[in-house]
PDB file of N, CA and C in Angstrom:
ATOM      1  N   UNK A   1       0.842  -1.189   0.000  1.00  0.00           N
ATOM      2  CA  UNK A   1       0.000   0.000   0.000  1.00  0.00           C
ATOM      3  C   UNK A   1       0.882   1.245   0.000  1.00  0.00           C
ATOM      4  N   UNK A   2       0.817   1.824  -0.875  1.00  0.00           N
ATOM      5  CA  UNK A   2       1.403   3.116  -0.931  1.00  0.00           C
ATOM      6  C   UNK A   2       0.977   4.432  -1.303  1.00  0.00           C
ATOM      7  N   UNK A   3       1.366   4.963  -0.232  1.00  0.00           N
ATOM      8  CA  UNK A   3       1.074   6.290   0.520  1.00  0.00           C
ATOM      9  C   UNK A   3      -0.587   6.408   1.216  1.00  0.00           C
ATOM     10  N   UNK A   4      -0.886   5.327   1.697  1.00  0.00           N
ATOM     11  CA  UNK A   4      -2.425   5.092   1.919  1.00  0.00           C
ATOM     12  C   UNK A   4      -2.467   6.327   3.648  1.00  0.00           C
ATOM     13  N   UNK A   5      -1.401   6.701   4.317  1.00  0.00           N
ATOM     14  CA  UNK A   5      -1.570   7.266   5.576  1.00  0.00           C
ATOM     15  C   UNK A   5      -2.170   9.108   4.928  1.00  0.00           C
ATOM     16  N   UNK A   6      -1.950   9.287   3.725  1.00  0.00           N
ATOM     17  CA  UNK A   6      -1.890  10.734   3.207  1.00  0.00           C
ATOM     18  C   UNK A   6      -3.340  10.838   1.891  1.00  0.00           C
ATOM     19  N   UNK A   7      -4.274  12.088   1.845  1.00  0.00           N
ATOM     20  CA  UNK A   7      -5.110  11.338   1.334  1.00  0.00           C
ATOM     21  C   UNK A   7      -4.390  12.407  -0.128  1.00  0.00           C
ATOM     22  N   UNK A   8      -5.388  12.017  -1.144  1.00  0.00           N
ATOM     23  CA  UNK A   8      -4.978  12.126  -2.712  1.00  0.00           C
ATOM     24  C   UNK A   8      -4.491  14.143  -2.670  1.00  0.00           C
ATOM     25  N   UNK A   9      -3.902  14.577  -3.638  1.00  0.00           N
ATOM     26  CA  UNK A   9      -4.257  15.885  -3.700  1.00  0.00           C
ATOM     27  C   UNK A   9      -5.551  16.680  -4.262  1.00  0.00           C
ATOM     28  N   UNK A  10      -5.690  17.206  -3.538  1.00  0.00           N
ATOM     29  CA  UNK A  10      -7.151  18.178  -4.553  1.00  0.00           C
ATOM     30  C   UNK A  10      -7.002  18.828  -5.884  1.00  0.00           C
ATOM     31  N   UNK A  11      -7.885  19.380  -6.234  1.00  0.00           N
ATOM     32  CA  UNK A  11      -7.413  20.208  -7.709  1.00  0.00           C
ATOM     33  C   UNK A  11      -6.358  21.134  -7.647  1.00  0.00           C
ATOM     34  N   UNK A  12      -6.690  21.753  -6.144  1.00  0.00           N
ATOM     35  CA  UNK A  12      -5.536  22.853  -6.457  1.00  0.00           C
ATOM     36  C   UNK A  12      -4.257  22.514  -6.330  1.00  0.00           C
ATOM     37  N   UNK A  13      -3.952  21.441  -5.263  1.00  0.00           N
ATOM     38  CA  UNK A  13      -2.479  21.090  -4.942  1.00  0.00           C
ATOM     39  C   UNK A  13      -1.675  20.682  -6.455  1.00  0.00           C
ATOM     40  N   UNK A  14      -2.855  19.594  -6.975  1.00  0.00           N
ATOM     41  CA  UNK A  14      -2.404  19.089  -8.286  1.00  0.00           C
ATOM     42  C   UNK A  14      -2.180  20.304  -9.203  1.00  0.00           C
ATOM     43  N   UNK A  15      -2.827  21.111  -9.746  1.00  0.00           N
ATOM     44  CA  UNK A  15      -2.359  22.419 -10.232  1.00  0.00           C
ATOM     45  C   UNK A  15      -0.923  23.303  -9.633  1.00  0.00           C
ATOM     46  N   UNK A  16      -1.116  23.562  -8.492  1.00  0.00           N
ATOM     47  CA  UNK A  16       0.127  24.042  -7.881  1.00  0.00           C
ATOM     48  C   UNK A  16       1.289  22.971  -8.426  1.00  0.00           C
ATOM     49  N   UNK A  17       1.220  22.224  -7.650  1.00  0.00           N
ATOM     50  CA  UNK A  17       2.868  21.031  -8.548  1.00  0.00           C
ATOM     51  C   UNK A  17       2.846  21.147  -9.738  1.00  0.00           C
ATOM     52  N   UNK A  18       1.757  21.289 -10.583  1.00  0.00           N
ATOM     53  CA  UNK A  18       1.942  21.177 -11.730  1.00  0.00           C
ATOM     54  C   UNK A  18       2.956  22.219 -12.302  1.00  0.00           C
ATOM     55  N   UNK A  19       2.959  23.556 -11.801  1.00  0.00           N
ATOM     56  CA  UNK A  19       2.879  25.112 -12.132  1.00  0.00           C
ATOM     57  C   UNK A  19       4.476  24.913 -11.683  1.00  0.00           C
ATOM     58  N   UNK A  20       4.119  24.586 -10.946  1.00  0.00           N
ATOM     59  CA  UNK A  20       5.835  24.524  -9.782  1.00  0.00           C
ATOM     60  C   UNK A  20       6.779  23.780 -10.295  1.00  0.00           C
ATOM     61  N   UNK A  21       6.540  22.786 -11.191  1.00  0.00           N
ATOM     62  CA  UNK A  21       7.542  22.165 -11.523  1.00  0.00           C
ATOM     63  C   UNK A  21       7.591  22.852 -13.164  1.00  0.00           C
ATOM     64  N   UNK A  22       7.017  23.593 -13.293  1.00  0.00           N
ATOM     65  CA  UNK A  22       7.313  24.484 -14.370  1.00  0.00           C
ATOM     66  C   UNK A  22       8.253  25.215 -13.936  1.00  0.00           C
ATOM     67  N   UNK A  23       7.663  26.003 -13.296  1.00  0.00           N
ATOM     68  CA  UNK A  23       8.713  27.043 -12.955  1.00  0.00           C
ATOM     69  C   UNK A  23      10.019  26.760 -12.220  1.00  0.00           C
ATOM     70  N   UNK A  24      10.216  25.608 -11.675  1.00  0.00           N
ATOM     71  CA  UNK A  24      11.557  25.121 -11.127  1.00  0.00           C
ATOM     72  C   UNK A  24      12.390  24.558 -12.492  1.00  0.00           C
ATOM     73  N   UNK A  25      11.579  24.079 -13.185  1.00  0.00           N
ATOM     74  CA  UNK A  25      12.691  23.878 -14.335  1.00  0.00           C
ATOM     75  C   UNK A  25      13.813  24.552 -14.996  1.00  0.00           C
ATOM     76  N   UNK A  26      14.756  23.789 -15.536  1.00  0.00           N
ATOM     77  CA  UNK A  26      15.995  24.109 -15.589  1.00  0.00           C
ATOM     78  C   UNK A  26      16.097  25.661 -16.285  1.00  0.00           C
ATOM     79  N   UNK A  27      15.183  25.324 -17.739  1.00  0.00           N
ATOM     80  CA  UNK A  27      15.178  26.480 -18.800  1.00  0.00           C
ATOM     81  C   UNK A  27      14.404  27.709 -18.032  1.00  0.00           C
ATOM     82  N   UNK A  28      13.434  27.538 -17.280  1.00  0.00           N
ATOM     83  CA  UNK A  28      12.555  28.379 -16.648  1.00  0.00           C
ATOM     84  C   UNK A  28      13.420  29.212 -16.139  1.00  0.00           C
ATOM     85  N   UNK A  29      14.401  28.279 -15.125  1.00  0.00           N
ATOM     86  CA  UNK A  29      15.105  29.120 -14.082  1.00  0.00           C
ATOM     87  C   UNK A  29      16.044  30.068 -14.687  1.00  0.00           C
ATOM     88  N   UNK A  30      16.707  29.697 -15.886  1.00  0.00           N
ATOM     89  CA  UNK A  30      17.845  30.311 -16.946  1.00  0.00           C
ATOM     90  C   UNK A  30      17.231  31.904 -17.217  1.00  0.00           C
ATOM     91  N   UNK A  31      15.909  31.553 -17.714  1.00  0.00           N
ATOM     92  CA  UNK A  31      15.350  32.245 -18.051  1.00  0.00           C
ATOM     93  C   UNK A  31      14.637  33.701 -17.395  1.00  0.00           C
ATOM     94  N   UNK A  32      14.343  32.592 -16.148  1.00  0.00           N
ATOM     95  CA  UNK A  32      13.658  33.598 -14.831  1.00  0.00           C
ATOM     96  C   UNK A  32      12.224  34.118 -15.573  1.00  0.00           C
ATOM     97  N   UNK A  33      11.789  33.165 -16.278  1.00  0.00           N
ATOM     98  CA  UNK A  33      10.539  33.153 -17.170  1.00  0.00           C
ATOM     99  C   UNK A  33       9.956  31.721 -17.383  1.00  0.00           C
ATOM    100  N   UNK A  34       8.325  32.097 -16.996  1.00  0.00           N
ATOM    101  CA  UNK A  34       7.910  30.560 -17.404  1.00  0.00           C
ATOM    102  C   UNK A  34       6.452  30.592 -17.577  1.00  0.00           C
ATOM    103  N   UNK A  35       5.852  29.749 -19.042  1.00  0.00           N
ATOM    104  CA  UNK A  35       4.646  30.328 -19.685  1.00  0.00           C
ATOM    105  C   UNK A  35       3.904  29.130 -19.267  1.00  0.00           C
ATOM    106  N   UNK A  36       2.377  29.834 -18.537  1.00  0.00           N
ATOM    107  CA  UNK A  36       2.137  28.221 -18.097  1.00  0.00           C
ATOM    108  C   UNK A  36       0.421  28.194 -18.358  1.00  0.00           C
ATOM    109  N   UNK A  37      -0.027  27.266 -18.779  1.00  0.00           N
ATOM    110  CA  UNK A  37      -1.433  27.345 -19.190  1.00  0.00           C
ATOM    111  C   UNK A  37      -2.768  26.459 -18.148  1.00  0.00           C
ATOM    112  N   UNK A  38      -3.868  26.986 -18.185  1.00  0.00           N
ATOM    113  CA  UNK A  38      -4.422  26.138 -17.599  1.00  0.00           C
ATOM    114  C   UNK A  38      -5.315  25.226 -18.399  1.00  0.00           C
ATOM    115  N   UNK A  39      -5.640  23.692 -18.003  1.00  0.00           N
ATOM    116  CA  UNK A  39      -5.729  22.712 -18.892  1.00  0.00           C
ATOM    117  C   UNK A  39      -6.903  22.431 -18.351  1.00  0.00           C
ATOM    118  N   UNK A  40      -7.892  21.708 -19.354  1.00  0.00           N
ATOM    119  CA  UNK A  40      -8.706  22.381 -19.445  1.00  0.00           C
ATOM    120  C   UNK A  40      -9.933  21.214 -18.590  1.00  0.00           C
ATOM    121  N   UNK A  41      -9.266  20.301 -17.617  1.00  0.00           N
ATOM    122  CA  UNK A  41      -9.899  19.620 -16.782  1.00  0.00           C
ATOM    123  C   UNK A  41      -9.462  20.482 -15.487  1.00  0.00           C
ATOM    124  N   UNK A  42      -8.601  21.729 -14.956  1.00  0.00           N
ATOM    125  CA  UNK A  42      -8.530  22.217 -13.851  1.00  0.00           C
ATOM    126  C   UNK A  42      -9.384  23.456 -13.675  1.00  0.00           C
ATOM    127  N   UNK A  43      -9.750  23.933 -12.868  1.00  0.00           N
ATOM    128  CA  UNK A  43     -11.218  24.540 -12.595  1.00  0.00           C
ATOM    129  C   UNK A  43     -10.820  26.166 -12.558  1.00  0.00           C
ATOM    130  N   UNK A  44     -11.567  26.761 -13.365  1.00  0.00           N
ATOM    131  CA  UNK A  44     -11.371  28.599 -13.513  1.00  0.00           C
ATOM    132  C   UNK A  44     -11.296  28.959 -12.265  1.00  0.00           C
ATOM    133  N   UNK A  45     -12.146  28.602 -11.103  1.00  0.00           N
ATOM    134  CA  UNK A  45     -11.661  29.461  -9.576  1.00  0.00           C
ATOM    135  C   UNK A  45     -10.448  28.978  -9.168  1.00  0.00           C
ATOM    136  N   UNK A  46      -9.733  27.897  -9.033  1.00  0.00           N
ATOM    137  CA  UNK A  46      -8.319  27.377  -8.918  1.00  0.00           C
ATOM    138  C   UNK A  46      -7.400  28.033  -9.268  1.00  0.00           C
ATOM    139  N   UNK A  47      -7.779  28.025 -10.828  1.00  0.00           N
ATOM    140  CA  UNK A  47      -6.613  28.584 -11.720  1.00  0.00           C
ATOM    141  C   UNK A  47      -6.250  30.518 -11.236  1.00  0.00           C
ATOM    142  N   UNK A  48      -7.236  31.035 -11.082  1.00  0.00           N
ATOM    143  CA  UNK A  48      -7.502  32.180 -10.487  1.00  0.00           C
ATOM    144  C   UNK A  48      -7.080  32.390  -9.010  1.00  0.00           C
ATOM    145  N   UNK A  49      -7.268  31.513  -8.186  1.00  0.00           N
ATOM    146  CA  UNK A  49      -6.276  31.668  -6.857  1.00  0.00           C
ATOM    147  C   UNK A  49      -5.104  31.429  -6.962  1.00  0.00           C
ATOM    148  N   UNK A  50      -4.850  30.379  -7.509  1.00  0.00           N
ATOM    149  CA  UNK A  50      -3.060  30.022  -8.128  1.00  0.00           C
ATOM    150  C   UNK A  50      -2.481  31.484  -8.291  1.00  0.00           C
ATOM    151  N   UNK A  51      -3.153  32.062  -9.660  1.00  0.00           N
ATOM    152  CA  UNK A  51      -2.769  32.917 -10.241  1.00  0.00           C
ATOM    153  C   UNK A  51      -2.058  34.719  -9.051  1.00  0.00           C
ATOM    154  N   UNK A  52      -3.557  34.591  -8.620  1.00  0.00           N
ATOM    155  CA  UNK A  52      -3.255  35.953  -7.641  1.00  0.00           C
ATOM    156  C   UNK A  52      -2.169  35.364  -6.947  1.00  0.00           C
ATOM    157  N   UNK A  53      -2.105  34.293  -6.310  1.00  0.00           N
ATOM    158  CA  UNK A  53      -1.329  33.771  -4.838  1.00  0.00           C
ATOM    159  C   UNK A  53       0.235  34.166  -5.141  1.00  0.00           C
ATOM    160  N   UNK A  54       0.557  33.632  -6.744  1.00  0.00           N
ATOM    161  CA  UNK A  54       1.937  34.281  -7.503  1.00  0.00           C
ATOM    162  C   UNK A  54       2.048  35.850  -7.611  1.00  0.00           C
ATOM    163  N   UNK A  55       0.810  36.497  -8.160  1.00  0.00           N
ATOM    164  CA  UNK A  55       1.168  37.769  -8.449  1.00  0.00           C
ATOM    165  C   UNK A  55       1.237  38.356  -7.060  1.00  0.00           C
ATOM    166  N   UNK A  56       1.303  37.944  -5.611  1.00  0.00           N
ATOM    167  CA  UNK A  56       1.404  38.201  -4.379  1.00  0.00           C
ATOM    168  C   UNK A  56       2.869  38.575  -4.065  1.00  0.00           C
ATOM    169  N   UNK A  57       3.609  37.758  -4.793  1.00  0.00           N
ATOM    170  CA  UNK A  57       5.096  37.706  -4.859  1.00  0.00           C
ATOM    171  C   UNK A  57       5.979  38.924  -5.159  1.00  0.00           C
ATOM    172  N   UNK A  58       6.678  39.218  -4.566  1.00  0.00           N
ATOM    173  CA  UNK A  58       7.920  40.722  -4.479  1.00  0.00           C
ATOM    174  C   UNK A  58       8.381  39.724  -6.113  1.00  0.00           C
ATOM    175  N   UNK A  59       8.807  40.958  -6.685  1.00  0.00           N
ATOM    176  CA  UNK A  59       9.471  40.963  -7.623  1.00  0.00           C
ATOM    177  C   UNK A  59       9.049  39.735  -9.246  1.00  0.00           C
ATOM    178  N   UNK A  60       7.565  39.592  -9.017  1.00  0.00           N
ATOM    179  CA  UNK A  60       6.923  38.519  -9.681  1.00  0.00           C
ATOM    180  C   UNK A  60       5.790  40.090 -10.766  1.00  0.00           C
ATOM    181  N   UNK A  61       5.947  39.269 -12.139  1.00  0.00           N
ATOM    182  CA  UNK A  61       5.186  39.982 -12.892  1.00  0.00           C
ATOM    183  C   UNK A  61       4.320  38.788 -13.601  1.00  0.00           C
ATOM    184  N   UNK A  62       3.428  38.789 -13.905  1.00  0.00           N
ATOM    185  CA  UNK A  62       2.176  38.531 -14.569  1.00  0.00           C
ATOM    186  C   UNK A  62       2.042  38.954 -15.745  1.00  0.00           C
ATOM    187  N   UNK A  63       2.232  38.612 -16.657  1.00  0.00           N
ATOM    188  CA  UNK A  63       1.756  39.130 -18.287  1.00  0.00           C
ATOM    189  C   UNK A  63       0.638  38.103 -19.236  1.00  0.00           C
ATOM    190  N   UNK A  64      -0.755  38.604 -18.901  1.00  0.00           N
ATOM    191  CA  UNK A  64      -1.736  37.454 -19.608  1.00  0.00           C
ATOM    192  C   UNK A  64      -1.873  37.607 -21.195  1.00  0.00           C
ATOM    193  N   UNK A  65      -1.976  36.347 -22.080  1.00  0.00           N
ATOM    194  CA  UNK A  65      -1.641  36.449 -23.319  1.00  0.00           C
ATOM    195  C   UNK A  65      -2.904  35.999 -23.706  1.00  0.00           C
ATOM    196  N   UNK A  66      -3.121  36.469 -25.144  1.00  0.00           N
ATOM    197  CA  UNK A  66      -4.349  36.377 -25.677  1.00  0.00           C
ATOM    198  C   UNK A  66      -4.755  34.798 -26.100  1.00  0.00           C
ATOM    199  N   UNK A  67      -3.682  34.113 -26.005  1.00  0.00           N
ATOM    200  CA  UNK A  67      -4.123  32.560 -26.271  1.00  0.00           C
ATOM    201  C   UNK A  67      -4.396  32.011 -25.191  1.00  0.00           C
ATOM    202  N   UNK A  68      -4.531  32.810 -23.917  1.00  0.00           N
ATOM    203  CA  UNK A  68      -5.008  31.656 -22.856  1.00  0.00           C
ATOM    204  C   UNK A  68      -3.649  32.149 -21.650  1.00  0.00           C
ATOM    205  N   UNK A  69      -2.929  32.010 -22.132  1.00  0.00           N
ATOM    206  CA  UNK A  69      -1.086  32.043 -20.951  1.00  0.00           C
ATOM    207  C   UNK A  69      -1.113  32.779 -20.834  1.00  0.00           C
ATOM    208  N   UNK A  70      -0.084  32.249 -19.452  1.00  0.00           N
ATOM    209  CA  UNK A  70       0.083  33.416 -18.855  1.00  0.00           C
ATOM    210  C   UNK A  70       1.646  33.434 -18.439  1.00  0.00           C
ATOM    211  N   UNK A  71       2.205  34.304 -18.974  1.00  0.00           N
ATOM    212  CA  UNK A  71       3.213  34.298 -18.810  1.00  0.00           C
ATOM    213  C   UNK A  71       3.933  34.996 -17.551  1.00  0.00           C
ATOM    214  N   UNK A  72       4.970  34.514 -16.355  1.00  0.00           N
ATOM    215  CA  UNK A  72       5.582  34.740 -15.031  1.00  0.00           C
ATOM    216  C   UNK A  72       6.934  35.236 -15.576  1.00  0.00           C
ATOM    217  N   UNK A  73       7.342  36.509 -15.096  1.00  0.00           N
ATOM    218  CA  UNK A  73       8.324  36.968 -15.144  1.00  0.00           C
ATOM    219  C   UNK A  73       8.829  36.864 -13.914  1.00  0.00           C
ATOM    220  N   UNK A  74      10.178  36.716 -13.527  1.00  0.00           N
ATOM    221  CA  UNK A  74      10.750  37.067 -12.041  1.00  0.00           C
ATOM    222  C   UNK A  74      12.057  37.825 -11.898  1.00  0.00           C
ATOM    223  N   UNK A  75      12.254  38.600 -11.079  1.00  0.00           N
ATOM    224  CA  UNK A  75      13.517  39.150 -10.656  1.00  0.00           C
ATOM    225  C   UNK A  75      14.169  38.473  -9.290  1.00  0.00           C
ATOM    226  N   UNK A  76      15.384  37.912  -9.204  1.00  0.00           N
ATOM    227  CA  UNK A  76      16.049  37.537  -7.882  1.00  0.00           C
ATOM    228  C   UNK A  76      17.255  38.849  -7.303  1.00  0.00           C
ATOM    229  N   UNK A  77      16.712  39.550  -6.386  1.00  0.00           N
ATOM    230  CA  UNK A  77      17.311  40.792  -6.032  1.00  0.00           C
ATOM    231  C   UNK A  77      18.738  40.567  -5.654  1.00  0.00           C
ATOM    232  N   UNK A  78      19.819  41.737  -6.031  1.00  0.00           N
ATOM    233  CA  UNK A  78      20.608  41.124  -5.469  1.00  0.00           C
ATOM    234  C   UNK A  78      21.629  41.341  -4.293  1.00  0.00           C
ATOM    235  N   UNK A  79      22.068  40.686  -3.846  1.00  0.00           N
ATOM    236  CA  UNK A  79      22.429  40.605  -2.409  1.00  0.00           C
ATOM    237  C   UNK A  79      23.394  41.950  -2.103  1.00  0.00           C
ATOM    238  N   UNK A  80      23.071  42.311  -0.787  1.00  0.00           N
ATOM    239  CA  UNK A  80      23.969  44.077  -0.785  1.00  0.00           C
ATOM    240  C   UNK A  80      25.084  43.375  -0.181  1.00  0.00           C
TER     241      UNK A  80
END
């Protein structure tokens, strides 16, 4: 039995990892840019808390594109 002590993730967690392992990726990180879409079994209020919860972020930009993406810009400040 495995992982039976923990129960499944919800929509949003599953969305969040999803997003997250976008943006941890290698090219993402190079980039400090990462275009990420929502698909189209995860739910418009989800995708919309996801969304604000990032644009919450110091130094995080938001740029929504007319095909749907949304593209995350980031700045990593740098150390004095």
């Amino acid at each position: 039995m495995a992982n039976s002590s923990s129960a499944a993730p919800d929509a949003y967690e599953r969305l969040a990892l999803r997003v997250q392992k976008i943006i941890n990726s290698t090219n993402a990180q190079k980039a400090k840019a990462a275009l990420i879409f929502r698909l189209p079994d995860e739910p418009v209020d989800e995708w919309e808390r996801l969304l604000e919860e990032i644009a919450e972020n110091d130094n995080v930009t938001l740029a929504y594109r007319d095909d749907g993406g949304v593209q995350i810009f980031w700045v990593v400040p740098k150390e004095d």
